[in-house]
N, C-alpha and C. Protein backbone atom coordinates (compact mmCIF):
# COMPACT_ATOMS: atom_id res chain seq x y z
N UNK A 1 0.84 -1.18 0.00
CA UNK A 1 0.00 0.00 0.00
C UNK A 1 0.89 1.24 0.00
N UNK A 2 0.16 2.19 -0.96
CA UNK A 2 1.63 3.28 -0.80
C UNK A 2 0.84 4.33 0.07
N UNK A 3 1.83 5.05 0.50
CA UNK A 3 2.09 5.91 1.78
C UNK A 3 0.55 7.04 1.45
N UNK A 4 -0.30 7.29 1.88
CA UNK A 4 -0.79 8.17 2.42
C UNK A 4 -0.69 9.63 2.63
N UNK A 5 -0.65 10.60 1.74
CA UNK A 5 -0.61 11.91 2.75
C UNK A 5 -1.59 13.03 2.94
N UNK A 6 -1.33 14.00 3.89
CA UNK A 6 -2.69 14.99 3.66
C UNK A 6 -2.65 15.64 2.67
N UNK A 7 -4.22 16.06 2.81
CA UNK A 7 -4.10 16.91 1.36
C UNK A 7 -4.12 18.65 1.37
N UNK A 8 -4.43 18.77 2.86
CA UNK A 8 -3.49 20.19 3.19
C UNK A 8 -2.41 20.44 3.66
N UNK A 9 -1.56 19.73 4.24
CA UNK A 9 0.18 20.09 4.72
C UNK A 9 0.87 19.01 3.70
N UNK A 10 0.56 18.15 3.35
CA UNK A 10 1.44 16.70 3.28
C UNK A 10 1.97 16.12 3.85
N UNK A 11 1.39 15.83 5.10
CA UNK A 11 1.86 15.39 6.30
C UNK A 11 1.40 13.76 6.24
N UNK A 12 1.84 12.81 6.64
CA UNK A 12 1.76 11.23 6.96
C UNK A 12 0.21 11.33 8.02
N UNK A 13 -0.53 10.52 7.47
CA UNK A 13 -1.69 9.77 8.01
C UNK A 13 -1.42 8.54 8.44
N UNK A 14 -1.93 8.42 9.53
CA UNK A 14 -1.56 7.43 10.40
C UNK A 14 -3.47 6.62 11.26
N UNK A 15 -3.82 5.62 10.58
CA UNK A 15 -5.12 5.37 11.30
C UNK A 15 -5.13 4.87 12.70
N UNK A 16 -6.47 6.00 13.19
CA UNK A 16 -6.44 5.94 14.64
C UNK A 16 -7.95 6.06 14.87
N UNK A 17 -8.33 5.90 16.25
CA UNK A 17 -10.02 5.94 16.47
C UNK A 17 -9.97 7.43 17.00
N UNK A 18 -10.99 8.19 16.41
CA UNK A 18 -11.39 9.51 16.84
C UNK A 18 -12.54 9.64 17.29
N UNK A 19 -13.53 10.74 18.02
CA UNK A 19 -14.59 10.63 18.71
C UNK A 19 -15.20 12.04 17.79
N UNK A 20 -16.46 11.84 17.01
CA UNK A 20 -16.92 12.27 15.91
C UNK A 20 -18.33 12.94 16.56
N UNK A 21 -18.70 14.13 16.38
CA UNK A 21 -19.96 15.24 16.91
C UNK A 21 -20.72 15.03 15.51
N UNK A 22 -22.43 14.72 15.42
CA UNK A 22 -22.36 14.93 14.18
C UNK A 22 -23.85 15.07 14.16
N UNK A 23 -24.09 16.60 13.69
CA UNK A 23 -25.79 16.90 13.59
C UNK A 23 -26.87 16.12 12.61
N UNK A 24 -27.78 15.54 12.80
CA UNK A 24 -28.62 14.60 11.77
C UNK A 24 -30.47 15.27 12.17
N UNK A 25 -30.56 16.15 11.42
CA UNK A 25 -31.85 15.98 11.29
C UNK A 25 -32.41 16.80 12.46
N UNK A 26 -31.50 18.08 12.63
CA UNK A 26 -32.02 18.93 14.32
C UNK A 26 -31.06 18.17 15.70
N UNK A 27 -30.70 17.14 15.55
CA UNK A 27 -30.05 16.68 16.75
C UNK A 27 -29.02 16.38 16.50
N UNK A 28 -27.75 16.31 17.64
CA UNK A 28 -26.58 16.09 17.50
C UNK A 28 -26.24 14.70 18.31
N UNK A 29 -25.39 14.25 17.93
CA UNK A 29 -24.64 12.85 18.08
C UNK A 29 -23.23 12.85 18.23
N UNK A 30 -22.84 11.88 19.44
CA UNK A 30 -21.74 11.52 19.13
C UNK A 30 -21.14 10.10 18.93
N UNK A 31 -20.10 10.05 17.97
CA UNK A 31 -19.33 9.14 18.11
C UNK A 31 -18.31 8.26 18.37
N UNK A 32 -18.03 8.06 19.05
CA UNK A 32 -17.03 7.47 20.02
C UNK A 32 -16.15 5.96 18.77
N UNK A 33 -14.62 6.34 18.95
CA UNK A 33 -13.98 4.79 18.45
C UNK A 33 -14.15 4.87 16.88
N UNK A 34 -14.61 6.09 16.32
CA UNK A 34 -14.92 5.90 14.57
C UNK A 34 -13.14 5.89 14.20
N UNK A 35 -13.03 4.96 13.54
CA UNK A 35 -11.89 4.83 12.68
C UNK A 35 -11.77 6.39 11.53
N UNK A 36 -10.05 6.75 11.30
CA UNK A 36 -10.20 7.81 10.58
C UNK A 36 -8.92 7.63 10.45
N UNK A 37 -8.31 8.11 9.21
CA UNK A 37 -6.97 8.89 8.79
C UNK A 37 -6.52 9.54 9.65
N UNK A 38 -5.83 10.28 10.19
CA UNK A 38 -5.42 11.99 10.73
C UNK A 38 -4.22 12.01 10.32
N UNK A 39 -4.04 13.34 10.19
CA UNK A 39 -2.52 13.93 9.98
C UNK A 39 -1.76 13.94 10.82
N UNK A 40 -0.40 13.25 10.96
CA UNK A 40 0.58 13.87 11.85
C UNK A 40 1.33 14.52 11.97
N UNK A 41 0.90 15.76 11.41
CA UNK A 41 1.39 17.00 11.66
C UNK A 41 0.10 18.06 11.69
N UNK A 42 -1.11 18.10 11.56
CA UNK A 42 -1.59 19.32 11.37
C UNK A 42 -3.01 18.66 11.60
N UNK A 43 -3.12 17.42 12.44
CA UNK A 43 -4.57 16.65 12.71
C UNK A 43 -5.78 16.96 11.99
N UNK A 44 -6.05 17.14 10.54
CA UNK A 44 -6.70 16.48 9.86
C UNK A 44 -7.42 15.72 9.57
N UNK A 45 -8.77 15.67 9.69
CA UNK A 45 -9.08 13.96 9.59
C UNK A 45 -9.62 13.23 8.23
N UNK A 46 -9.23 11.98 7.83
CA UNK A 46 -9.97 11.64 6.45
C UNK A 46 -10.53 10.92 7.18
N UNK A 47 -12.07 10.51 6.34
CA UNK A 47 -13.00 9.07 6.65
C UNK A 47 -12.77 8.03 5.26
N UNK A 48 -12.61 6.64 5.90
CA UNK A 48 -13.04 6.01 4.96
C UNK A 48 -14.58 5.95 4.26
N UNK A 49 -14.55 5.15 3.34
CA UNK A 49 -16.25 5.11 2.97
C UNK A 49 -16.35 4.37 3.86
N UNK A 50 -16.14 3.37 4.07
CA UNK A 50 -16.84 2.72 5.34
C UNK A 50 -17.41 3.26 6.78
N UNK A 51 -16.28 3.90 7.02
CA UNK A 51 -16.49 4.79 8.11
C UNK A 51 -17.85 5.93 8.36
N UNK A 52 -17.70 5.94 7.01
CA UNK A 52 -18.86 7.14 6.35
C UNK A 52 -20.12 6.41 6.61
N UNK A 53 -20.45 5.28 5.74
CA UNK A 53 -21.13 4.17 6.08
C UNK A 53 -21.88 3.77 7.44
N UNK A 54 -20.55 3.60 8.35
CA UNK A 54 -20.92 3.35 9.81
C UNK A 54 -21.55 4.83 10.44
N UNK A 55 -21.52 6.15 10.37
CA UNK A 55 -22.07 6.94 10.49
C UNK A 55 -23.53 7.04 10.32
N UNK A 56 -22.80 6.92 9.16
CA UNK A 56 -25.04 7.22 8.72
C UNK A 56 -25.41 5.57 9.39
N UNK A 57 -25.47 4.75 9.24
CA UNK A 57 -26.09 3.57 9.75
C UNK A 57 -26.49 3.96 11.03
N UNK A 58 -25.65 4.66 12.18
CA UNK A 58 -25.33 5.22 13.78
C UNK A 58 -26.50 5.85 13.51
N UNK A 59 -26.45 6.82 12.58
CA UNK A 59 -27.23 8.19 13.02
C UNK A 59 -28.76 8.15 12.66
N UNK A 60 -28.94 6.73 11.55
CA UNK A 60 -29.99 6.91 11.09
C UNK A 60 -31.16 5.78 12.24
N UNK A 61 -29.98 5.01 13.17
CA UNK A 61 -31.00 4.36 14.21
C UNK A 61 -30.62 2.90 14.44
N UNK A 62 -29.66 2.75 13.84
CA UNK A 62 -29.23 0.89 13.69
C UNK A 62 -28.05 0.81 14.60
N UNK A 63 -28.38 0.37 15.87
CA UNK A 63 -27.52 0.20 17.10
C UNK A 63 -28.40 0.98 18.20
N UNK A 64 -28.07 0.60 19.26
CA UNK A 64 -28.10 1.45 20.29
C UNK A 64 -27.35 2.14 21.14
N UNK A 65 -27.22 3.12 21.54
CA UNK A 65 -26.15 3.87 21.88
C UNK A 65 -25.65 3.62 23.15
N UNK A 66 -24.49 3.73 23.75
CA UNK A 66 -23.60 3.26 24.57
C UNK A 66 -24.10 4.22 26.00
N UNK A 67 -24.48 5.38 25.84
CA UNK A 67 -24.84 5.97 26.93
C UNK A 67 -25.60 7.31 26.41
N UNK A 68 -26.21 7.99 27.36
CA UNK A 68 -26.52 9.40 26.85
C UNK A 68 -26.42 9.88 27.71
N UNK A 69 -25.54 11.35 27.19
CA UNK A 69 -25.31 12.20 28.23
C UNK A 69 -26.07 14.00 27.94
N UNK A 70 -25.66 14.61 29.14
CA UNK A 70 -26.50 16.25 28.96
C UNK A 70 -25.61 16.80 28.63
N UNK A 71 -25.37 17.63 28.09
CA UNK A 71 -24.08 19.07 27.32
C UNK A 71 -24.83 20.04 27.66
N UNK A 72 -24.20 20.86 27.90
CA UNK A 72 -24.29 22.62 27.88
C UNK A 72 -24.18 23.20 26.56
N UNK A 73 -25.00 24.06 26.33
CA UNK A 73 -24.95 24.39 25.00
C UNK A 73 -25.10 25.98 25.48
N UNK A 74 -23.83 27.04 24.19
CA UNK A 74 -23.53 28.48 24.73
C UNK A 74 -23.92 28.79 23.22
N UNK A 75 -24.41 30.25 23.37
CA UNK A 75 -24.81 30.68 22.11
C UNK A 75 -23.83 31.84 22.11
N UNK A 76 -22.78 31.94 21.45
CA UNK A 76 -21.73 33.08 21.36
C UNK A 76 -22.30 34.44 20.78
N UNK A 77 -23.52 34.52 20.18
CA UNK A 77 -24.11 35.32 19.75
C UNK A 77 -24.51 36.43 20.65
N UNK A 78 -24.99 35.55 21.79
CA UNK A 78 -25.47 36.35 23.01
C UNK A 78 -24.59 36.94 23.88
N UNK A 79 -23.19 36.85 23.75
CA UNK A 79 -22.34 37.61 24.60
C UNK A 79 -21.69 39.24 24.15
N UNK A 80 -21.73 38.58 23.25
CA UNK A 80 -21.20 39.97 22.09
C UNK A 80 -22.22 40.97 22.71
């Protein structure tokens, strides 16, 4: 397999599990352990299609989720 690089620094990708935020439909999600590319130099992330795949499958309802938690949510709009 030949080497991998980014496609904004040209830095070496190296696959690792990343933890993925991802809005579907008014609500947000997370994902925990998604496989991804990243850059090691300028953290980047690529998805495989698969990965892509396992997303939408997550988001569209196929599994059940590992826990749910509450977040704080800040509207930066309102401080200004």
């Amino acid at each position: 397999m030949s080497e991998q690089r980014c496609m904004i620094c040209q830095g070496e990708l190296e696959l690792q599990r990343v933890t993925r935020a991802q809005e579907y439909e008014g609500r947000w999600v997370v994902i925990e352990n998604l496989p991804a590319l990243v850059c090691r130099q300028c953290g980047e992330r690529y998805y495989t299609p698969d990965a892509h795949d396992l997303v939408v499958a997550l988001i569209q309802g196929h599994g059940s989720p590992a826990r749910t938690e509450t977040i704080e949510v800040y509207d930066a709009a309102r401080v200004a």
